[in-house]
PDB file of N, CA and C in Angstrom:
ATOM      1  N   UNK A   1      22.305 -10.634 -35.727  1.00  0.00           N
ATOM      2  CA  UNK A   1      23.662 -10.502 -35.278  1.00  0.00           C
ATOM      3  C   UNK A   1      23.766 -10.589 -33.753  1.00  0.00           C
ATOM      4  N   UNK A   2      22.969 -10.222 -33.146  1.00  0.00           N
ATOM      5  CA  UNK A   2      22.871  -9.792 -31.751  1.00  0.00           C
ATOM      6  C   UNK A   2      21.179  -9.502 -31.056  1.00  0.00           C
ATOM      7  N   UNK A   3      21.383  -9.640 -29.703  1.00  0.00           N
ATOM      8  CA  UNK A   3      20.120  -9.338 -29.079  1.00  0.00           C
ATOM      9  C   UNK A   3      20.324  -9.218 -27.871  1.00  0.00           C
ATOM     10  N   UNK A   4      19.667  -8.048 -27.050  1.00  0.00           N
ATOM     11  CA  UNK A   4      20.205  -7.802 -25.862  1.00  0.00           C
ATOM     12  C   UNK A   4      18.839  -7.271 -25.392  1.00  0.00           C
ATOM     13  N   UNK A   5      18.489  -7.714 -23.560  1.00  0.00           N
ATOM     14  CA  UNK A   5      17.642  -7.024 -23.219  1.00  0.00           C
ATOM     15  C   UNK A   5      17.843  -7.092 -21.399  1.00  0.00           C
ATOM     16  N   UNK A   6      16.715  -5.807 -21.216  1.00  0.00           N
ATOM     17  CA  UNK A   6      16.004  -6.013 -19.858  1.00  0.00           C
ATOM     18  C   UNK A   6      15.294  -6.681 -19.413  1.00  0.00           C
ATOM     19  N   UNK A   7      14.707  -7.659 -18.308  1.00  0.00           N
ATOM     20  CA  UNK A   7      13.485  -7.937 -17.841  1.00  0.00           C
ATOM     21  C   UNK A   7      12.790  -7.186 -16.133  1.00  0.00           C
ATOM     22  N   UNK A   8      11.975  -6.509 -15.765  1.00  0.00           N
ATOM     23  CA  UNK A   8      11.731  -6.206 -14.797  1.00  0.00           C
ATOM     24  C   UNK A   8      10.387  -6.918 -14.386  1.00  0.00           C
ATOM     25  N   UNK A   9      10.290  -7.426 -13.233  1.00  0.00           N
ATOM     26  CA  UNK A   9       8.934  -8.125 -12.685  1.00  0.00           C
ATOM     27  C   UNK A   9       9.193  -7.772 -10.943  1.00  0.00           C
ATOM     28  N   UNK A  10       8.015  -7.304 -10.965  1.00  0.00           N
ATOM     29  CA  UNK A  10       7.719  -7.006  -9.430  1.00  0.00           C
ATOM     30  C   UNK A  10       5.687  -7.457  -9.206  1.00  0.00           C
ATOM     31  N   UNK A  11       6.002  -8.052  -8.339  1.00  0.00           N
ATOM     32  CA  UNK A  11       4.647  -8.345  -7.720  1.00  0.00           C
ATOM     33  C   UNK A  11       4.236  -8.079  -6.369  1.00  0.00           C
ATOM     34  N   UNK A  12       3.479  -7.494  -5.743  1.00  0.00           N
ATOM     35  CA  UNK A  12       2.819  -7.392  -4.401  1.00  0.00           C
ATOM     36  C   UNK A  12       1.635  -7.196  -4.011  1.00  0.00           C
ATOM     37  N   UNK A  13       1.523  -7.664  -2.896  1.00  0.00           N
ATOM     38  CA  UNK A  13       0.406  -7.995  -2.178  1.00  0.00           C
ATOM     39  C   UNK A  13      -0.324  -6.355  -1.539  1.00  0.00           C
ATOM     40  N   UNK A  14      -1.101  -6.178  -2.073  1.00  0.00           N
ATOM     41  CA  UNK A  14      -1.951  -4.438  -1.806  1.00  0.00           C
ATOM     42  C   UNK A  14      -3.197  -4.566  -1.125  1.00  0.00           C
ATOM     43  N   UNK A  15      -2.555  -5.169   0.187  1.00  0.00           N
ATOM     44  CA  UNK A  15      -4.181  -5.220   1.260  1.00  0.00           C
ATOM     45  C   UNK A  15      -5.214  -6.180   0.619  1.00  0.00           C
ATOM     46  N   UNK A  16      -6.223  -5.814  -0.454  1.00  0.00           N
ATOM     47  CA  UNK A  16      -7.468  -6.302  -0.945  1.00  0.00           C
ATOM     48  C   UNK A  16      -6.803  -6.856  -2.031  1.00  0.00           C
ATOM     49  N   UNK A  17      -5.581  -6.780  -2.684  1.00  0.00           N
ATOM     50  CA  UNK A  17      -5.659  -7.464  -4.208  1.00  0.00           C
ATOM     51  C   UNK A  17      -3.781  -7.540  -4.751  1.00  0.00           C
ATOM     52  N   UNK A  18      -3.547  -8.416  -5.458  1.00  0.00           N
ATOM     53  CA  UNK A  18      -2.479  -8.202  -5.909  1.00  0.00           C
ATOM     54  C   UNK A  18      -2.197  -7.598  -7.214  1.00  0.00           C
ATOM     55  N   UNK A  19      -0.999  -7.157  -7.084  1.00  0.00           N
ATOM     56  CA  UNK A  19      -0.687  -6.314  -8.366  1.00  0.00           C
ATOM     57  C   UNK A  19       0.554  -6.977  -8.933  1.00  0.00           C
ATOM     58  N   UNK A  20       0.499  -6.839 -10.386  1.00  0.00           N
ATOM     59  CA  UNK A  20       1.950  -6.946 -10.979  1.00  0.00           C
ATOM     60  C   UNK A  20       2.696  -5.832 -11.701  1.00  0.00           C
ATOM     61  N   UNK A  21       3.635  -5.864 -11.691  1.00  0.00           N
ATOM     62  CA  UNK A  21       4.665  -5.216 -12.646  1.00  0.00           C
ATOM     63  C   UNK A  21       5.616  -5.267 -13.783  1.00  0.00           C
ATOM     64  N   UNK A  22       5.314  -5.774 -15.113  1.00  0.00           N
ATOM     65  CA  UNK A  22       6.098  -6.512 -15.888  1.00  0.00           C
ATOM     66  C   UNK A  22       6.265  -5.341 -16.697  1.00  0.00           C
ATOM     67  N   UNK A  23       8.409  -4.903 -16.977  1.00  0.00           N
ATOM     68  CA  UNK A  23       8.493  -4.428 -18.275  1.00  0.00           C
ATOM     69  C   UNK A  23      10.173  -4.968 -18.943  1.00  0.00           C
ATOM     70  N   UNK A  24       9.611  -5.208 -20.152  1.00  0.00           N
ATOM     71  CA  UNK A  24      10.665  -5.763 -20.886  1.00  0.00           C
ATOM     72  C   UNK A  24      11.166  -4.800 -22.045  1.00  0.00           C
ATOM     73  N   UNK A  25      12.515  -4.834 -22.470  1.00  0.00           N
ATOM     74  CA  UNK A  25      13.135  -3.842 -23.051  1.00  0.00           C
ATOM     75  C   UNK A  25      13.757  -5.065 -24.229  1.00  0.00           C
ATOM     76  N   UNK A  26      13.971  -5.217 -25.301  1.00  0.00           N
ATOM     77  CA  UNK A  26      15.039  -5.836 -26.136  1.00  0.00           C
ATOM     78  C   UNK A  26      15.337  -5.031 -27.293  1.00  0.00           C
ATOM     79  N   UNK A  27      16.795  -5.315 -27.750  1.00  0.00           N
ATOM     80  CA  UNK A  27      17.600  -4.076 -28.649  1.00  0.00           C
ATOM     81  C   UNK A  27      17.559  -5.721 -29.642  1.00  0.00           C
ATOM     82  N   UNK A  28      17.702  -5.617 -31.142  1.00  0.00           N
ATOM     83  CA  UNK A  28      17.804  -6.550 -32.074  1.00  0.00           C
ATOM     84  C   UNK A  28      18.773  -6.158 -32.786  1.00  0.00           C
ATOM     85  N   UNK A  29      19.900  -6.662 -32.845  1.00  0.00           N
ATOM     86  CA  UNK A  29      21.188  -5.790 -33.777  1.00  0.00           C
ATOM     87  C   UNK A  29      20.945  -6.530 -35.555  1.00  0.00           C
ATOM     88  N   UNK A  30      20.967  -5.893 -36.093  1.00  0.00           N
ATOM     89  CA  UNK A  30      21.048  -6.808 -37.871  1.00  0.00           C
ATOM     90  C   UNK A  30      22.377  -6.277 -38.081  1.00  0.00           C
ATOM     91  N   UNK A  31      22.568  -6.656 -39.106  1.00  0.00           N
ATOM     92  CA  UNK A  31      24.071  -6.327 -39.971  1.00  0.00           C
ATOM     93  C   UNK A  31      23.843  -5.325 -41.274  1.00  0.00           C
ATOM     94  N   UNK A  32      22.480  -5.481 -41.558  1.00  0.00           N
ATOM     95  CA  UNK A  32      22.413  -4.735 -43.126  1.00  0.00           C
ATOM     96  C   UNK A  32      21.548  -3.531 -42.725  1.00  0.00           C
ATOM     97  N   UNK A  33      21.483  -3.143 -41.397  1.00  0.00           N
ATOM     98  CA  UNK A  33      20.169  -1.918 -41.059  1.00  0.00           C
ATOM     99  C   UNK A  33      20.844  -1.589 -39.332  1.00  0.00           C
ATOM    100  N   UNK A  34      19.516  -0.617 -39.049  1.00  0.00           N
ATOM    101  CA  UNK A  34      19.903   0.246 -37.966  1.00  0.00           C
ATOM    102  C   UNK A  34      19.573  -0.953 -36.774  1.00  0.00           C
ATOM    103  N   UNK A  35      20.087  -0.878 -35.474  1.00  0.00           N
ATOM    104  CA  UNK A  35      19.407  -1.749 -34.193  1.00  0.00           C
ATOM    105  C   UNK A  35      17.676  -1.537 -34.626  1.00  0.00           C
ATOM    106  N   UNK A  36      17.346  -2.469 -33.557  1.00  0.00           N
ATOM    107  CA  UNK A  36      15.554  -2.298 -33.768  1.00  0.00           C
ATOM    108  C   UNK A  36      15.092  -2.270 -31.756  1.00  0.00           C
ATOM    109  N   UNK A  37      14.430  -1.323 -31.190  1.00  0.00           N
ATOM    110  CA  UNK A  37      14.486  -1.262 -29.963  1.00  0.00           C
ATOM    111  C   UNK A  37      13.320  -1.410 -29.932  1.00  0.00           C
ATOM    112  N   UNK A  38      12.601  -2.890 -29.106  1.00  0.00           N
ATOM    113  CA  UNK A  38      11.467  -2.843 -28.486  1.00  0.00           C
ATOM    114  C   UNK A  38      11.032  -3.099 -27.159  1.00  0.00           C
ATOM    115  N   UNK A  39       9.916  -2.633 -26.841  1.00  0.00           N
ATOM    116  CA  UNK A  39       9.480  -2.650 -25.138  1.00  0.00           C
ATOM    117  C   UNK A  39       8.251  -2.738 -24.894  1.00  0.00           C
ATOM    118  N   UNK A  40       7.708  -2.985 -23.723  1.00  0.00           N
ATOM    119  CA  UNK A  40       6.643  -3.693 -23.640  1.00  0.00           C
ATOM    120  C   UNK A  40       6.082  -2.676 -21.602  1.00  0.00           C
ATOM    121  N   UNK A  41       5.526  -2.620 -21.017  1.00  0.00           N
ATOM    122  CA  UNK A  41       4.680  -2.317 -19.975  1.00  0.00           C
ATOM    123  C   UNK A  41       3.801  -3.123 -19.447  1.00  0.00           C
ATOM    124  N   UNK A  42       3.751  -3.895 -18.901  1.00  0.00           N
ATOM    125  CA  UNK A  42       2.230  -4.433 -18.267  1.00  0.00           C
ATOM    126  C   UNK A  42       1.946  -4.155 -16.687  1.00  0.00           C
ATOM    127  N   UNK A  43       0.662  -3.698 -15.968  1.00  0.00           N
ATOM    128  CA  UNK A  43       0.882  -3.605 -15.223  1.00  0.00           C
ATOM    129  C   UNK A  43      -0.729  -4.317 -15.085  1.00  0.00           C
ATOM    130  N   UNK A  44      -0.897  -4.916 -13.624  1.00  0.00           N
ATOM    131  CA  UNK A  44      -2.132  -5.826 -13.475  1.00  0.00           C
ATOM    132  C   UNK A  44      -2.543  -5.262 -11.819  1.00  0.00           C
ATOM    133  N   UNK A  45      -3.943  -5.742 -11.518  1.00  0.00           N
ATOM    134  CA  UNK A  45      -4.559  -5.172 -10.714  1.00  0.00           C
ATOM    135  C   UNK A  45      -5.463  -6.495 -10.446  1.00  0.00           C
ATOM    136  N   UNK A  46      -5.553  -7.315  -9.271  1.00  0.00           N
ATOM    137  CA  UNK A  46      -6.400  -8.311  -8.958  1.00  0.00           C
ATOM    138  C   UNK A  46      -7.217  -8.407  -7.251  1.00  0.00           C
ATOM    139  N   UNK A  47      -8.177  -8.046  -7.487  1.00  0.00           N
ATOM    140  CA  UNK A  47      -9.095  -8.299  -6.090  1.00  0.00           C
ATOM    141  C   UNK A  47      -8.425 -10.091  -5.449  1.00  0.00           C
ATOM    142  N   UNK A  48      -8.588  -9.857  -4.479  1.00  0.00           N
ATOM    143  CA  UNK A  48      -7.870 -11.238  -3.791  1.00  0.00           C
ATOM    144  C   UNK A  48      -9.321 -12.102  -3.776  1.00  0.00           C
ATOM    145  N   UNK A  49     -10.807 -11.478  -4.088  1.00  0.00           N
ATOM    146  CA  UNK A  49     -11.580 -12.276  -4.205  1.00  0.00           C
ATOM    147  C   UNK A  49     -11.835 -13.165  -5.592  1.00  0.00           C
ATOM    148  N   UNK A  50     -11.131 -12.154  -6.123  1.00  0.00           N
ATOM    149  CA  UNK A  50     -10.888 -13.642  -7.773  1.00  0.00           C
ATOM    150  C   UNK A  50     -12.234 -11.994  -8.371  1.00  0.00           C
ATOM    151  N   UNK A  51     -13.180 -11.231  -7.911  1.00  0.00           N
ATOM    152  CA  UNK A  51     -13.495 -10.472  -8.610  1.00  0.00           C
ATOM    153  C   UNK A  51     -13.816  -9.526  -9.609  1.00  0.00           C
ATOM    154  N   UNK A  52     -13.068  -8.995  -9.575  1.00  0.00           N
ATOM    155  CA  UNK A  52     -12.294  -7.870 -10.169  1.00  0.00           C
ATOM    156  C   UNK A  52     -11.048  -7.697 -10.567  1.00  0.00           C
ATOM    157  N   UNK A  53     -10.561  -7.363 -11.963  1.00  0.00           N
ATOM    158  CA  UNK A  53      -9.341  -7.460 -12.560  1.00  0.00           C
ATOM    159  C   UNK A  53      -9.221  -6.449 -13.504  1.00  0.00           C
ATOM    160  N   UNK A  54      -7.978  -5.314 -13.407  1.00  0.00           N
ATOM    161  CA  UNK A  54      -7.651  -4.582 -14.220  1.00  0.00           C
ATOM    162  C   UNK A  54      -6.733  -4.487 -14.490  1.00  0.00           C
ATOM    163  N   UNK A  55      -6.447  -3.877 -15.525  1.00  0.00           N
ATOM    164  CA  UNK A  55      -4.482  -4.314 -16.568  1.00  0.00           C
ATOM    165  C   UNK A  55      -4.588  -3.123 -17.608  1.00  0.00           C
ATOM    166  N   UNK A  56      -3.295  -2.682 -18.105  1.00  0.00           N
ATOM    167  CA  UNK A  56      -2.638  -1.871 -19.104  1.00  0.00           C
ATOM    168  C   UNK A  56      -1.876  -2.832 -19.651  1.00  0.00           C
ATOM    169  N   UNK A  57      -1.679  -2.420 -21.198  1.00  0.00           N
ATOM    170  CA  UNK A  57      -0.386  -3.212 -21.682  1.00  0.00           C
ATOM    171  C   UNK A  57      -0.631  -2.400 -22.854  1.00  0.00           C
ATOM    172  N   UNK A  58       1.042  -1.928 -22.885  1.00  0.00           N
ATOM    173  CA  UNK A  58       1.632  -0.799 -23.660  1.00  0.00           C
ATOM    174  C   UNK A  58       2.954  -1.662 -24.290  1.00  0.00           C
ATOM    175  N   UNK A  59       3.009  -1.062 -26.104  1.00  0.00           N
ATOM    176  CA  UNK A  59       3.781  -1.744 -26.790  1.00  0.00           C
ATOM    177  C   UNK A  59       4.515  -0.878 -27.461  1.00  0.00           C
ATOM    178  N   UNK A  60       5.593  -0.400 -27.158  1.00  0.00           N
ATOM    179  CA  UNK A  60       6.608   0.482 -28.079  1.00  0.00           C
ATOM    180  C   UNK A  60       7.429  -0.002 -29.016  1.00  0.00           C
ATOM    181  N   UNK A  61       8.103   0.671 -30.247  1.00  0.00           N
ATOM    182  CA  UNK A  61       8.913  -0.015 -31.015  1.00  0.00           C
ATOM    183  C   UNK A  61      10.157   1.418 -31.493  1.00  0.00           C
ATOM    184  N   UNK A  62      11.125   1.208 -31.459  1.00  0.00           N
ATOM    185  CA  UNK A  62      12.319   2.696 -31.092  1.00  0.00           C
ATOM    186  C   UNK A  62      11.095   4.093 -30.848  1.00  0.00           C
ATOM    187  N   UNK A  63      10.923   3.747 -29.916  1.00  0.00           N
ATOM    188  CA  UNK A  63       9.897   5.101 -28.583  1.00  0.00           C
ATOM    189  C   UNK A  63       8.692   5.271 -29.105  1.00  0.00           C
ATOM    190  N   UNK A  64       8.088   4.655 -30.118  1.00  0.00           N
ATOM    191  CA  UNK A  64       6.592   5.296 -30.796  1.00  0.00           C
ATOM    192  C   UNK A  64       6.281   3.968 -30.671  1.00  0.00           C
ATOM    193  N   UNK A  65       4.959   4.595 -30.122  1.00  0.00           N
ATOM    194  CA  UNK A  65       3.628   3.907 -29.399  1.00  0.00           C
ATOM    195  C   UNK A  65       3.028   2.641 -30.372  1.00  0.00           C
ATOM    196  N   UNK A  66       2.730   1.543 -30.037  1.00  0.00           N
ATOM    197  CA  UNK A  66       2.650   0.896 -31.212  1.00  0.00           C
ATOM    198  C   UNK A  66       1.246   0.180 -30.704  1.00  0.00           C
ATOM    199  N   UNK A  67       0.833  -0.003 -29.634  1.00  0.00           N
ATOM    200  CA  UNK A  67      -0.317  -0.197 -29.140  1.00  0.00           C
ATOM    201  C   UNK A  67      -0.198  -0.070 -27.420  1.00  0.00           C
ATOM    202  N   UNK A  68      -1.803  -0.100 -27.354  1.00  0.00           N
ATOM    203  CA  UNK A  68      -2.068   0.238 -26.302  1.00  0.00           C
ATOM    204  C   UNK A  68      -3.279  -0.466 -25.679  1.00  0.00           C
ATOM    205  N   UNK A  69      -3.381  -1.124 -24.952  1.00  0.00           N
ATOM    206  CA  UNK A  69      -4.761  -1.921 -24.881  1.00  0.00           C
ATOM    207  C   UNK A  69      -5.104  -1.598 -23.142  1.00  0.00           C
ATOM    208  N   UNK A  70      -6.048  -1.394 -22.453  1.00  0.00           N
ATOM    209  CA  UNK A  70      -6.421  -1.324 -21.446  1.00  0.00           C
ATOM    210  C   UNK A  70      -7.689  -2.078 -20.736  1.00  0.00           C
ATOM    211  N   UNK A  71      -7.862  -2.744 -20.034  1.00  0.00           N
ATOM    212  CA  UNK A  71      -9.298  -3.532 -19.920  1.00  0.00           C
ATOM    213  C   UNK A  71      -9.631  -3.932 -18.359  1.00  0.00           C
ATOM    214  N   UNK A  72     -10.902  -4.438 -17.973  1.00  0.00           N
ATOM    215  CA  UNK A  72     -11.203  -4.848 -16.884  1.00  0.00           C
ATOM    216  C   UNK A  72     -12.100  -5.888 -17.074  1.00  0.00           C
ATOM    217  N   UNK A  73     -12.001  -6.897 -15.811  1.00  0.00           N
ATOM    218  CA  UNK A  73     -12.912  -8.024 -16.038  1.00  0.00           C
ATOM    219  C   UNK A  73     -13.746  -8.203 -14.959  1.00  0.00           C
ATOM    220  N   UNK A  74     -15.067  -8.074 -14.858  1.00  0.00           N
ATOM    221  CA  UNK A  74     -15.440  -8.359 -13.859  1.00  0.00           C
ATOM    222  C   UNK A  74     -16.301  -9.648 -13.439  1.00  0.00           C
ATOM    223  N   UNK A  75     -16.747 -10.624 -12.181  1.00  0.00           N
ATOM    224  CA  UNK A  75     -17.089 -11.499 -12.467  1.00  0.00           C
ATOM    225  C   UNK A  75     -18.361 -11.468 -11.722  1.00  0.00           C
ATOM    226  N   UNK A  76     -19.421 -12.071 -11.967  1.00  0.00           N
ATOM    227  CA  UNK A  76     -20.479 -12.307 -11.535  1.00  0.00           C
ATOM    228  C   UNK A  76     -20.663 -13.007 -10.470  1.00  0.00           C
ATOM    229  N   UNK A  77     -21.326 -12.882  -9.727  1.00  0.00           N
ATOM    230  CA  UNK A  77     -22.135 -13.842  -8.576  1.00  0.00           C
ATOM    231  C   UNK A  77     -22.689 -15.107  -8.823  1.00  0.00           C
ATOM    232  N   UNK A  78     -22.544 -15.278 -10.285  1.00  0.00           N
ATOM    233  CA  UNK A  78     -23.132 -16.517 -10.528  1.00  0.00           C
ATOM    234  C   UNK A  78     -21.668 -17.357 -11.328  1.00  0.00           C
ATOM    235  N   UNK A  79     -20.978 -16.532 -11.435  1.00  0.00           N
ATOM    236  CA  UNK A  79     -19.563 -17.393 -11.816  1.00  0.00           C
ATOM    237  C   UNK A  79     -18.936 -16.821 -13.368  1.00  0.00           C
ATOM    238  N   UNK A  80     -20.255 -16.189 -14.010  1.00  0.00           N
ATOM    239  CA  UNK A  80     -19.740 -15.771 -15.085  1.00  0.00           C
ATOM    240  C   UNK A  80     -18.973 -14.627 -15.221  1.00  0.00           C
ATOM    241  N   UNK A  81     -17.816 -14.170 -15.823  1.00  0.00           N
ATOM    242  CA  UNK A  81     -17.343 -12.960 -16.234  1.00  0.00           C
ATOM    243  C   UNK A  81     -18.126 -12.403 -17.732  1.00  0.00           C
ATOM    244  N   UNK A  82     -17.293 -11.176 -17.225  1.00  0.00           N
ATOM    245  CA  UNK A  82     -17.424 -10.049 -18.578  1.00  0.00           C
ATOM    246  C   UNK A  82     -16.281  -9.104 -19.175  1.00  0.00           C
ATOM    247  N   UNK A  83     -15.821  -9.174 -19.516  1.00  0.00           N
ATOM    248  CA  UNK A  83     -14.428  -8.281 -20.284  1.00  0.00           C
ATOM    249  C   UNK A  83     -14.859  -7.197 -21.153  1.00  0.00           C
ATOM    250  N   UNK A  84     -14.112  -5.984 -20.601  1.00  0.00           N
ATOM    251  CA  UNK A  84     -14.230  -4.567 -21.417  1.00  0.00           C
ATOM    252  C   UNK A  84     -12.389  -4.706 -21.879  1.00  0.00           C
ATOM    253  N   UNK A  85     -12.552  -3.864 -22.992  1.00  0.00           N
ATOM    254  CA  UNK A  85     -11.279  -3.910 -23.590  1.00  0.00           C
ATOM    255  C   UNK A  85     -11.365  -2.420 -24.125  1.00  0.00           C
TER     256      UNK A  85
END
């Protein structure tokens, strides 16, 4: 029937690394049931040497937690990375 949302994005430059800020909000209206409210969090963490990288990303659905994932990547001296999750 309907769909309505937020978008927020902020990015800046933090001395050694950039960061982001992404959160999105959307309401889903149906006709035969209640609205459906979902949202989202991401926030990122990047060494300006291409290094090091860390992130959250959080997934709600009407306020209960629906996942949650957190991780870092780091990269080698020889070019290869490695990812923790």
């Amino acid at each position: 029937n309907d769909i309505r949302g937020e978008m927020f994005f902020e990015m800046d430059d933090a001395c050694d690394a950039w960061t982001t800020d992404h959160r999105f909000v959307t309401e889903y209206h149906y006709p035969e049931r209640r609205p459906l409210r979902n949202s989202s969090h991401y926030v990122g963490w990047e060494s300006k040497d291409g290094a090091l990288f860390h992130f959250t990303s959080e997934k709600q659905q009407d306020s209960a937690e629906k996942e949650l994932l957190r991780g870092v990547v780091e990269r080698a001296p020889d070019g290869s990375a490695r990812a923790i999750y």
